[in-house]
C-alpha atoms as a PDB file:
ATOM      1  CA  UNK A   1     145.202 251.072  27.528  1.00  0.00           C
ATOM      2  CA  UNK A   2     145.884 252.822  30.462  1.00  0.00           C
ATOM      3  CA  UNK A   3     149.738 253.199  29.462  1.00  0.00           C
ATOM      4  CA  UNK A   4     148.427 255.087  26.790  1.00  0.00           C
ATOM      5  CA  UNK A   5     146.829 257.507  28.729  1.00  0.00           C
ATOM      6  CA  UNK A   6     150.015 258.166  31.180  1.00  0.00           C
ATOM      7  CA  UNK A   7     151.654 258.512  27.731  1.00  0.00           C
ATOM      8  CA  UNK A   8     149.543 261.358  26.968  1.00  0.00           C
ATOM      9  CA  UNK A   9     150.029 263.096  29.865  1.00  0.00           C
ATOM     10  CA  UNK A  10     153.938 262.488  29.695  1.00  0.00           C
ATOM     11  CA  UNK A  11     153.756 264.096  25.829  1.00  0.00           C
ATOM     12  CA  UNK A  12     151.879 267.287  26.701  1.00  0.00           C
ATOM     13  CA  UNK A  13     154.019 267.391  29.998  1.00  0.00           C
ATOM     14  CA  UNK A  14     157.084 267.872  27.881  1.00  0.00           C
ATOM     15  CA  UNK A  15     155.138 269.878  25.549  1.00  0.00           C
ATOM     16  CA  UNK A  16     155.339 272.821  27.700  1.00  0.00           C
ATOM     17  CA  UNK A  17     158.232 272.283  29.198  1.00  0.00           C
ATOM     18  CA  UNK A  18     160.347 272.379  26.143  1.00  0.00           C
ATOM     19  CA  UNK A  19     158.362 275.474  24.570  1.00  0.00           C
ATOM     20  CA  UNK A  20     159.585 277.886  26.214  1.00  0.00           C
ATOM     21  CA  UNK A  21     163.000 276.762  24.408  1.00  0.00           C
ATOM     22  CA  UNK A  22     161.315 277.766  20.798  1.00  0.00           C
ATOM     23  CA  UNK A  23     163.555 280.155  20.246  1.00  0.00           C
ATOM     24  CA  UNK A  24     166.762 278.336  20.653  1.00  0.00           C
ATOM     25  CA  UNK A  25     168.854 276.006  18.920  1.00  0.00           C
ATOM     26  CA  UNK A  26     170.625 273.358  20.060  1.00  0.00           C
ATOM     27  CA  UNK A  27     174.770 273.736  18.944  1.00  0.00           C
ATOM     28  CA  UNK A  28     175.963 270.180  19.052  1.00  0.00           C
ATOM     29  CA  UNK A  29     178.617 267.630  17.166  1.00  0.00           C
ATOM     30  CA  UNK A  30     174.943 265.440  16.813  1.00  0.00           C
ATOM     31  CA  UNK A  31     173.000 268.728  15.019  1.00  0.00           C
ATOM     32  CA  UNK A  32     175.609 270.440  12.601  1.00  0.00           C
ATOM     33  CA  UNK A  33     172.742 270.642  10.152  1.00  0.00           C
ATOM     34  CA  UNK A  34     172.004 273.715   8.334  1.00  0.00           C
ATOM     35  CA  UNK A  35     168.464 275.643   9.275  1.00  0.00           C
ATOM     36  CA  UNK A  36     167.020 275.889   5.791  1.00  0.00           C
ATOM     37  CA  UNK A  37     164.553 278.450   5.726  1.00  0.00           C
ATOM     38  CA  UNK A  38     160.849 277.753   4.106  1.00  0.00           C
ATOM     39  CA  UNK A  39     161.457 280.735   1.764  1.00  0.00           C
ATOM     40  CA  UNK A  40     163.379 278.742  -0.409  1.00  0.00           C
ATOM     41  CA  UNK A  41     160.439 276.004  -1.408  1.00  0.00           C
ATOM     42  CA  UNK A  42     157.461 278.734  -2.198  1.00  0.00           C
ATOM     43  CA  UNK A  43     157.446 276.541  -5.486  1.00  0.00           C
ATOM     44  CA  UNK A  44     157.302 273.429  -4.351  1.00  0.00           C
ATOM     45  CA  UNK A  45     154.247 271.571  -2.211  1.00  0.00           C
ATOM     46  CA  UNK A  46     155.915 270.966   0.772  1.00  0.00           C
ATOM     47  CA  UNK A  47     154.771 274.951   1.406  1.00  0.00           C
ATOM     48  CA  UNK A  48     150.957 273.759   1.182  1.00  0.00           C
ATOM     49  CA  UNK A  49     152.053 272.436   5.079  1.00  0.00           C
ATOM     50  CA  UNK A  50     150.540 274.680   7.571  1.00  0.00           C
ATOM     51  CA  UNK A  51     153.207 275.236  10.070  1.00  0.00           C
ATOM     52  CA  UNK A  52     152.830 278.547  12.237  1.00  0.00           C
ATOM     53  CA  UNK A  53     154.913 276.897  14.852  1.00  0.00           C
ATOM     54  CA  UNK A  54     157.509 275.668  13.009  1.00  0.00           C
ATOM     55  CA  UNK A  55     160.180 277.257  15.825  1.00  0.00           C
ATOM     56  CA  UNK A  56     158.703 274.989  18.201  1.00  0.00           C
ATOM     57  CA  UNK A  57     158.362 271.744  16.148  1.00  0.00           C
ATOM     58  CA  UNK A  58     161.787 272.020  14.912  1.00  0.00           C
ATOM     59  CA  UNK A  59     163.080 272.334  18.837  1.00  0.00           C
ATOM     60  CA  UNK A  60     160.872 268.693  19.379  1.00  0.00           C
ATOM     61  CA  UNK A  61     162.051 267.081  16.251  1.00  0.00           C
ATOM     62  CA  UNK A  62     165.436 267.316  18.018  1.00  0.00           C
ATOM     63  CA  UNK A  63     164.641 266.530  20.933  1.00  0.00           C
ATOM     64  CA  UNK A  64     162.833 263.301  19.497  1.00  0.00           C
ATOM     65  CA  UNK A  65     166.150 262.713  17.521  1.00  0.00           C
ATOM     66  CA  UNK A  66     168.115 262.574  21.372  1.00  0.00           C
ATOM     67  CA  UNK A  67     165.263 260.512  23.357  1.00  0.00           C
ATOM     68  CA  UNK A  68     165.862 258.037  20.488  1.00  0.00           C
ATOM     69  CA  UNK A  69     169.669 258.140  20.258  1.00  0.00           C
ATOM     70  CA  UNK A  70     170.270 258.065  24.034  1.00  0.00           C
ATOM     71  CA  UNK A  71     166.769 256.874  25.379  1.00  0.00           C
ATOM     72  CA  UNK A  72     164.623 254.549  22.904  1.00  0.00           C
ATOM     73  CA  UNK A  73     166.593 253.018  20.321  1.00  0.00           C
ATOM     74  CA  UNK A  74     169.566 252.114  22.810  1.00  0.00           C
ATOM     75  CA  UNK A  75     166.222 250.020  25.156  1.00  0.00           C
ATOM     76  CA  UNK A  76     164.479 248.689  22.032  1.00  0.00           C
ATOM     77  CA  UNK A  77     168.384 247.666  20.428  1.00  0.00           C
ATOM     78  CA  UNK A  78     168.889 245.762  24.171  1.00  0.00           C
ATOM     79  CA  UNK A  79     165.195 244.318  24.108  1.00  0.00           C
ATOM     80  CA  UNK A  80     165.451 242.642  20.468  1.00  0.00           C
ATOM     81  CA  UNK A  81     168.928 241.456  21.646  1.00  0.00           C
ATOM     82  CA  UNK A  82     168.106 239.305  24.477  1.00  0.00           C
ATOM     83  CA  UNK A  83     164.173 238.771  23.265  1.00  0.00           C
ATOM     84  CA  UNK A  84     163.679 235.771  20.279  1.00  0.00           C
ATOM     85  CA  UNK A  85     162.019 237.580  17.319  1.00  0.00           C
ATOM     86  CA  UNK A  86     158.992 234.788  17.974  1.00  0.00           C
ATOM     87  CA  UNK A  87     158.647 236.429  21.438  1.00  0.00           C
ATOM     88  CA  UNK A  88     158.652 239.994  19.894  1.00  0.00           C
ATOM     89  CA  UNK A  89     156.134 238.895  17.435  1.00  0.00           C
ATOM     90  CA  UNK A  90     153.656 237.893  20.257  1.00  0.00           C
ATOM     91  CA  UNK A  91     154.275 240.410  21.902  1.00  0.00           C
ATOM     92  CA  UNK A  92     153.420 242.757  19.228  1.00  0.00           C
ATOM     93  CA  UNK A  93     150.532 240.547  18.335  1.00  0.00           C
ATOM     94  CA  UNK A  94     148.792 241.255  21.983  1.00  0.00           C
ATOM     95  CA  UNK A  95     148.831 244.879  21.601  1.00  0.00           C
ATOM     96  CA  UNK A  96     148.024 245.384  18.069  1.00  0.00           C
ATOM     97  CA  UNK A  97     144.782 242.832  19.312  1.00  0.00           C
ATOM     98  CA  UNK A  98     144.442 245.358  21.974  1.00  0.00           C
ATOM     99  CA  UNK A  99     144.238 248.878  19.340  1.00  0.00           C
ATOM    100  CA  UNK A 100     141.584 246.382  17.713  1.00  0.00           C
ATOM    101  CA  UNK A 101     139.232 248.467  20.351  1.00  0.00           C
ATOM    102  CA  UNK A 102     140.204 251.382  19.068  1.00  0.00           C
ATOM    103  CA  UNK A 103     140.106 250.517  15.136  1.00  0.00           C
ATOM    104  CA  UNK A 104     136.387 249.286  16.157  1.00  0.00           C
ATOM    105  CA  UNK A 105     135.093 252.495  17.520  1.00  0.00           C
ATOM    106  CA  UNK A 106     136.396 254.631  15.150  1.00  0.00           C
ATOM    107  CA  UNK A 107     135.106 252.384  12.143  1.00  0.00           C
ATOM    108  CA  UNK A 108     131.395 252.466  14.037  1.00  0.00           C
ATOM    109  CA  UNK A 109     132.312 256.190  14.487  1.00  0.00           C
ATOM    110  CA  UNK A 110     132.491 256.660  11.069  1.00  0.00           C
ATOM    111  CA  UNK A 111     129.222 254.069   9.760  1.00  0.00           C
ATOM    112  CA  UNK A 112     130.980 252.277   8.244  1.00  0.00           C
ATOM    113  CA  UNK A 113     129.334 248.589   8.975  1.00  0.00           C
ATOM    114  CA  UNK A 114     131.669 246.095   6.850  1.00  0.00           C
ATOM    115  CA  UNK A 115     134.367 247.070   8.236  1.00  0.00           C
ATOM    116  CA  UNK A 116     133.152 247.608  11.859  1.00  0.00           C
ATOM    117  CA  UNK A 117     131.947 244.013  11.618  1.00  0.00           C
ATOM    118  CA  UNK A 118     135.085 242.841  10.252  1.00  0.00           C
ATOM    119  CA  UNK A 119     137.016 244.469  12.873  1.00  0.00           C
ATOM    120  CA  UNK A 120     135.468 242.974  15.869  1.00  0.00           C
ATOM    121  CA  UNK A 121     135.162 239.399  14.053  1.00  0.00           C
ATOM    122  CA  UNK A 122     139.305 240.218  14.415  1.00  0.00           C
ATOM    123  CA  UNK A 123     139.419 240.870  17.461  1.00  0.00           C
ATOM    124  CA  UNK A 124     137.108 237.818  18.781  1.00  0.00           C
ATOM    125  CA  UNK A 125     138.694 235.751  16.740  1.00  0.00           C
ATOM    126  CA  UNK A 126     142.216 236.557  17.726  1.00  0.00           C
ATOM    127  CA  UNK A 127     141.465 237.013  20.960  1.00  0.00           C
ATOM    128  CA  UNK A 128     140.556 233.512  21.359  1.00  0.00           C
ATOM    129  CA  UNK A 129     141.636 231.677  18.833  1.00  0.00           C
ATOM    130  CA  UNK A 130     144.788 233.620  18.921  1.00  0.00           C
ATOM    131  CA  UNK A 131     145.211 233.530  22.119  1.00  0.00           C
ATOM    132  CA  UNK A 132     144.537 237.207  23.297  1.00  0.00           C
ATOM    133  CA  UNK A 133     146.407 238.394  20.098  1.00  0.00           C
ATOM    134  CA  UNK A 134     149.424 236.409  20.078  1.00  0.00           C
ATOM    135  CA  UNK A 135     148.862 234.912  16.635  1.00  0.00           C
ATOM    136  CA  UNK A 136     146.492 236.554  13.992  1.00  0.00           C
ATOM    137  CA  UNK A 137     144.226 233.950  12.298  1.00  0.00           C
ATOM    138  CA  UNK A 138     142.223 235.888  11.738  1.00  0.00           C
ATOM    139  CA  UNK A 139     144.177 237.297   8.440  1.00  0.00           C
ATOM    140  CA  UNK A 140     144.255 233.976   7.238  1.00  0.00           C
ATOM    141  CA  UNK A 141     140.047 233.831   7.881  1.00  0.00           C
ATOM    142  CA  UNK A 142     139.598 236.378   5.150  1.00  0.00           C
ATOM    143  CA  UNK A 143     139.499 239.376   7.738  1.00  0.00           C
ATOM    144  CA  UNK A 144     142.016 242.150   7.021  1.00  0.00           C
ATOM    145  CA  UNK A 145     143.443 244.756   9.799  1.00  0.00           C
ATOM    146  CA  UNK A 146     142.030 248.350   9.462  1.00  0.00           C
ATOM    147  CA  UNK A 147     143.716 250.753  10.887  1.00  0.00           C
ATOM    148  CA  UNK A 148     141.410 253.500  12.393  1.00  0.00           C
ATOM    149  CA  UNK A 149     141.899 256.641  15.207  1.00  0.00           C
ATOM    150  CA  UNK A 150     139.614 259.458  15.709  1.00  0.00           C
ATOM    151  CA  UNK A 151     141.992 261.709  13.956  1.00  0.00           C
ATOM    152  CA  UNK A 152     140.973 259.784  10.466  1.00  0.00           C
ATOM    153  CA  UNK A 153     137.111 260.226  12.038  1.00  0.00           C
ATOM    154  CA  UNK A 154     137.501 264.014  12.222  1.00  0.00           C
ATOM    155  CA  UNK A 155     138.802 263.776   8.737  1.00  0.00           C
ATOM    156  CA  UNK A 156     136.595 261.399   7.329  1.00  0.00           C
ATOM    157  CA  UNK A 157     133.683 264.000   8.660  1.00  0.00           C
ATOM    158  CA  UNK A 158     135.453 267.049   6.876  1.00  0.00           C
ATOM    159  CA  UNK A 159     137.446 268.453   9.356  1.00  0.00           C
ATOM    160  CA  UNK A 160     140.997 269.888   8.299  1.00  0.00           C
ATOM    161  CA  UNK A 161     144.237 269.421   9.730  1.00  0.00           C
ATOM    162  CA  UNK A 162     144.985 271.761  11.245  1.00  0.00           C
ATOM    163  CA  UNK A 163     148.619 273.250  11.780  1.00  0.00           C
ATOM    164  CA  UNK A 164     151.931 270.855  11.961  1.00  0.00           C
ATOM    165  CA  UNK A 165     152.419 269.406  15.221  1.00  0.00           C
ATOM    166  CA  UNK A 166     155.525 267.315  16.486  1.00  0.00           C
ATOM    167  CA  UNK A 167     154.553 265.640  19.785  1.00  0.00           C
ATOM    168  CA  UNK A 168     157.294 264.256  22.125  1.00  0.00           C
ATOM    169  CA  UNK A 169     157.843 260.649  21.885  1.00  0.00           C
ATOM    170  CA  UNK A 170     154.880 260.235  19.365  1.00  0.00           C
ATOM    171  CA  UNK A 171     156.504 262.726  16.545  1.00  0.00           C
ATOM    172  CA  UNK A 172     154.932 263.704  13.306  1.00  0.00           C
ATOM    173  CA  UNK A 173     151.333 264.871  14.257  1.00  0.00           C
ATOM    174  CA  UNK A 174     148.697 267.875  13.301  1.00  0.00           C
ATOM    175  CA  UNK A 175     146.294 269.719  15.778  1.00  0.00           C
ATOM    176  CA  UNK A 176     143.351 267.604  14.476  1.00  0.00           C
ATOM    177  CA  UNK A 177     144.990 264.192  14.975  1.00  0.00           C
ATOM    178  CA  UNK A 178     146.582 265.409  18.505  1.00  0.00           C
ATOM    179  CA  UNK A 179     142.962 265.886  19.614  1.00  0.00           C
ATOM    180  CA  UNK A 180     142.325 262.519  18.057  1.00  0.00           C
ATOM    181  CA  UNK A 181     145.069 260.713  19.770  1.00  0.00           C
ATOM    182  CA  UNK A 182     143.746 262.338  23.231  1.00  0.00           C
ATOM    183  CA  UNK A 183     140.315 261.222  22.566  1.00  0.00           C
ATOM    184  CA  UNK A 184     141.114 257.479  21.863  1.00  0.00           C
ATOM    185  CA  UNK A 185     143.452 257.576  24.611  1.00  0.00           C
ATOM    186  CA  UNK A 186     140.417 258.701  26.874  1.00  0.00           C
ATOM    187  CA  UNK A 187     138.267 256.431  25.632  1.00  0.00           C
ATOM    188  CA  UNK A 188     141.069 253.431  25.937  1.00  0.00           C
ATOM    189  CA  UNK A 189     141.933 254.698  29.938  1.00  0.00           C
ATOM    190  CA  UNK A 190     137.938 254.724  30.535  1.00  0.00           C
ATOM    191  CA  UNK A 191     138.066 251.065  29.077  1.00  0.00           C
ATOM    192  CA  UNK A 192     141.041 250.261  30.976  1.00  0.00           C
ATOM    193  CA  UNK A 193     139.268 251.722  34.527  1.00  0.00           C
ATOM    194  CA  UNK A 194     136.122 249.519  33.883  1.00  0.00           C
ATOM    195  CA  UNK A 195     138.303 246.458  33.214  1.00  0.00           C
ATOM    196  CA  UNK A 196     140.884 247.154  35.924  1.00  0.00           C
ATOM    197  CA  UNK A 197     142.926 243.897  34.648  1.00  0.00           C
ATOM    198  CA  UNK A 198     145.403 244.480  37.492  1.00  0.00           C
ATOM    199  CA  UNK A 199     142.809 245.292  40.559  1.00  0.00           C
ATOM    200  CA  UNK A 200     143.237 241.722  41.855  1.00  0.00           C
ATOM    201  CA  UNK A 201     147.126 242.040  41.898  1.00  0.00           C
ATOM    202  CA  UNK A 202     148.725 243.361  45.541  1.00  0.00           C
ATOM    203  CA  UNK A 203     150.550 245.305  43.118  1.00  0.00           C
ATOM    204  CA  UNK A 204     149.065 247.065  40.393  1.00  0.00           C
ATOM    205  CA  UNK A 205     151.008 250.240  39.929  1.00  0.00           C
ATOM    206  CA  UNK A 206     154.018 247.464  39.789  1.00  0.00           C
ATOM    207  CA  UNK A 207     151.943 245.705  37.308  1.00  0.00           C
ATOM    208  CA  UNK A 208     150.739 248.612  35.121  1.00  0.00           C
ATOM    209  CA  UNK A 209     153.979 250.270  35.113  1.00  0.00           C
ATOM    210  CA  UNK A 210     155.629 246.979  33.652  1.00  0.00           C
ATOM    211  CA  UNK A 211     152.948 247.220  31.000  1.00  0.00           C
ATOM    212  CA  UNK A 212     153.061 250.375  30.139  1.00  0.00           C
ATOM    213  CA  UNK A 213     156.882 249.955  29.742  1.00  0.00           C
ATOM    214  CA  UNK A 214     156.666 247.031  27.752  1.00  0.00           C
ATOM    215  CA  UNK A 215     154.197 248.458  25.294  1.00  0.00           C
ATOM    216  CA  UNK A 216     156.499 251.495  24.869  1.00  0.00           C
ATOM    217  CA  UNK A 217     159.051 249.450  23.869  1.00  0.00           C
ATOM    218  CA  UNK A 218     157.794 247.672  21.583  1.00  0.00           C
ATOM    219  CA  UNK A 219     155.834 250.693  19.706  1.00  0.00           C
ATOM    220  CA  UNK A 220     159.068 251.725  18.667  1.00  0.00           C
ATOM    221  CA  UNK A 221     160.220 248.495  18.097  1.00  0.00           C
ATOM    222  CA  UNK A 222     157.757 248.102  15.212  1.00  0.00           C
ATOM    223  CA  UNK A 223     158.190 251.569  14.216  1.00  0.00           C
ATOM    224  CA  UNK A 224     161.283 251.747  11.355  1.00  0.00           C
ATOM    225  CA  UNK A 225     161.908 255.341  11.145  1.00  0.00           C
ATOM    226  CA  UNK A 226     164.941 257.319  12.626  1.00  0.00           C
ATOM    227  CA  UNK A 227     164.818 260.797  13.047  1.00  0.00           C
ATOM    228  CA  UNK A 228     167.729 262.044  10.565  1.00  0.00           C
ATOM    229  CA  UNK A 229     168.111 259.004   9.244  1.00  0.00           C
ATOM    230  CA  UNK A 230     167.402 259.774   5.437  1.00  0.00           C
ATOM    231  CA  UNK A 231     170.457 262.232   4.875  1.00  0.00           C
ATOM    232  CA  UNK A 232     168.712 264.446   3.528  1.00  0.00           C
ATOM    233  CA  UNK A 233     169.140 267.876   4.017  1.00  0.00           C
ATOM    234  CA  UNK A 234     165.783 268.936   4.383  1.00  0.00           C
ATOM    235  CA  UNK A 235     164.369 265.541   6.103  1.00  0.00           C
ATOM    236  CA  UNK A 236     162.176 268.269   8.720  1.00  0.00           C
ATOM    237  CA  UNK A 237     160.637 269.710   5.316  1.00  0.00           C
ATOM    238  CA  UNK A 238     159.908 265.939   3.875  1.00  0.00           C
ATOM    239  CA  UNK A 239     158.463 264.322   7.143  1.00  0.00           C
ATOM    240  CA  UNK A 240     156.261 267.041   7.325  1.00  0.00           C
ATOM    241  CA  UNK A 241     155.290 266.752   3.497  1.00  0.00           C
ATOM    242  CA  UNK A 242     154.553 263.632   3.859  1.00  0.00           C
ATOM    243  CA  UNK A 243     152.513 262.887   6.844  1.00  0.00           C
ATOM    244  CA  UNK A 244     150.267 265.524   5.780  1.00  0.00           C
ATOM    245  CA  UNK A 245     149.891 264.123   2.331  1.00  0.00           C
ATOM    246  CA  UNK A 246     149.658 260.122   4.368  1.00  0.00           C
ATOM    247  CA  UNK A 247     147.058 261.613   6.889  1.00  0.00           C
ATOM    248  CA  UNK A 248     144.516 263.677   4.241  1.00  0.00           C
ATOM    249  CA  UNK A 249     144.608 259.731   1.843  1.00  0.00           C
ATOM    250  CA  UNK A 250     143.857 257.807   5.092  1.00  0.00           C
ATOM    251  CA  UNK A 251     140.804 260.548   6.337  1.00  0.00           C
ATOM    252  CA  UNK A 252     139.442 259.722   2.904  1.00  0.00           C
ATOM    253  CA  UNK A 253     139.320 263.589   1.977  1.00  0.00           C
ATOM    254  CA  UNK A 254     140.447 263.904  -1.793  1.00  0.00           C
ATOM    255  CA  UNK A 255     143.663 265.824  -2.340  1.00  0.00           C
ATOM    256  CA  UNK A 256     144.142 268.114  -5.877  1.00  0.00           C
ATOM    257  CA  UNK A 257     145.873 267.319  -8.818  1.00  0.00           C
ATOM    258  CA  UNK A 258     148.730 269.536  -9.394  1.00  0.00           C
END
């Protein structure tokens, strides 16, 4: 929980550092990929996007493309070599148990009281029986994983999107679910503090920094996509499309008919 948090401050960190470079574009062997302009889809939906700061997203889509190609996917290609995929499965297992917290809150958040109650009978259950998250039994008990963040809460409550965002490391993203992503992350590190699971350790920086690494790794390790990895031409246009139109279904708030 608290890697999350140094996440966080990481993503915005780069945030500003790499704005000021807006304006640019990068001219490598890697990014011979032609700059199609908006103007040419005013037909088509992917316009309905709101994305004043395209310039700017555009600069951190690349720059997500080269922390994967020379950063992430080389770690995460090196990890699921010398890792058995049952090791990577538990080890997915623990933290997905862990963002149980967060899939609890936000269902209470939002009144919903099945699901809340499902939710936490998921994460007792696997946090026990599973053995802190390893395994999920809990699927096979009849109690399903709901996925929840106080992005889908602000949604779910009526509030819109907001303009495109592409964060650093996290990618696709909107100004509503940023703010949601910094509020569960606050709430996880406040968690985290009470907890302090490493406080009996002589070292917990040592310790924290190991899990915070860890859990990197294997968020992109469960995460498929590649940055440019469609071939498509206008894969910036498409992403953006689509995690709009993923984000508005999941918030609950009705989309129109064409």
């Amino acid at each position: 929980m608290k890697s999350q948090a140094l996440r966080i401050a990481l993503a915005l960190t780069l945030a500003v550092a790499l704005s000021g470079c807006a304006g640019t574009r990068v001219n490598t062997q890697d990014d011979e990929r032609p700059w199609h302009s908006i103007n040419e889809f005013r037909d088509q939906r992917f316009a309905e996007v709101a994305d004043p700061w395209e310039g700017v997203n555009r600069n951190m889509y690349r720059f997500n493309f080269y922390l994967d190609k020379y950063v992430l996917i080389p770690v995460v290609n090196g990890y699921e070599y010398v890792t058995p995929t049952f090791v990577q499965n538990r080890v997915s297992g623990f933290y997905n148990n862990l963002n149980e917290v967060r899939n609890l809150s936000n269902s209470v958040f939002q009144l919903k009281g099945k699901e809340s109650a499902t939710t936490l009978g998921r994460f007792v259950t696997n946090s026990t029986i599973g053995l802190g998250g390893m395994f999920d039994p809990a699927s096979k008990l009849g109690m399903p994983r709901h996925d929840q963040d106080f992005g889908k809460t602000l949604g779910y409550w009526g509030a819109g999107s907001g303009p495109y965002v592409v964060l650093p490391f996290f990618g696709p993203s909107s100004l509503r679910d940023t703010a949601g992503l910094v509020f569960d992350d606050g709430l996880a590190f406040g968690i985290y503090t009470m907890v302090d699971p490493f406080g009996s350790t002589s070292t917990p920086l040592l310790y924290g920094a190991g899990f915070t690494a860890l859990e990197g790794v294997d968020m992109r390790h469960q995460q498929q996509f590649r940055y440019y990895g469609s071939g498509y031409p206008f894969e910036y246009y498409m992403v953006r499309f689509l995690y709009h139109q993923k984000r508005e279904l999941e918030s609950g708030k009705r989309i129109p008919a064409e």
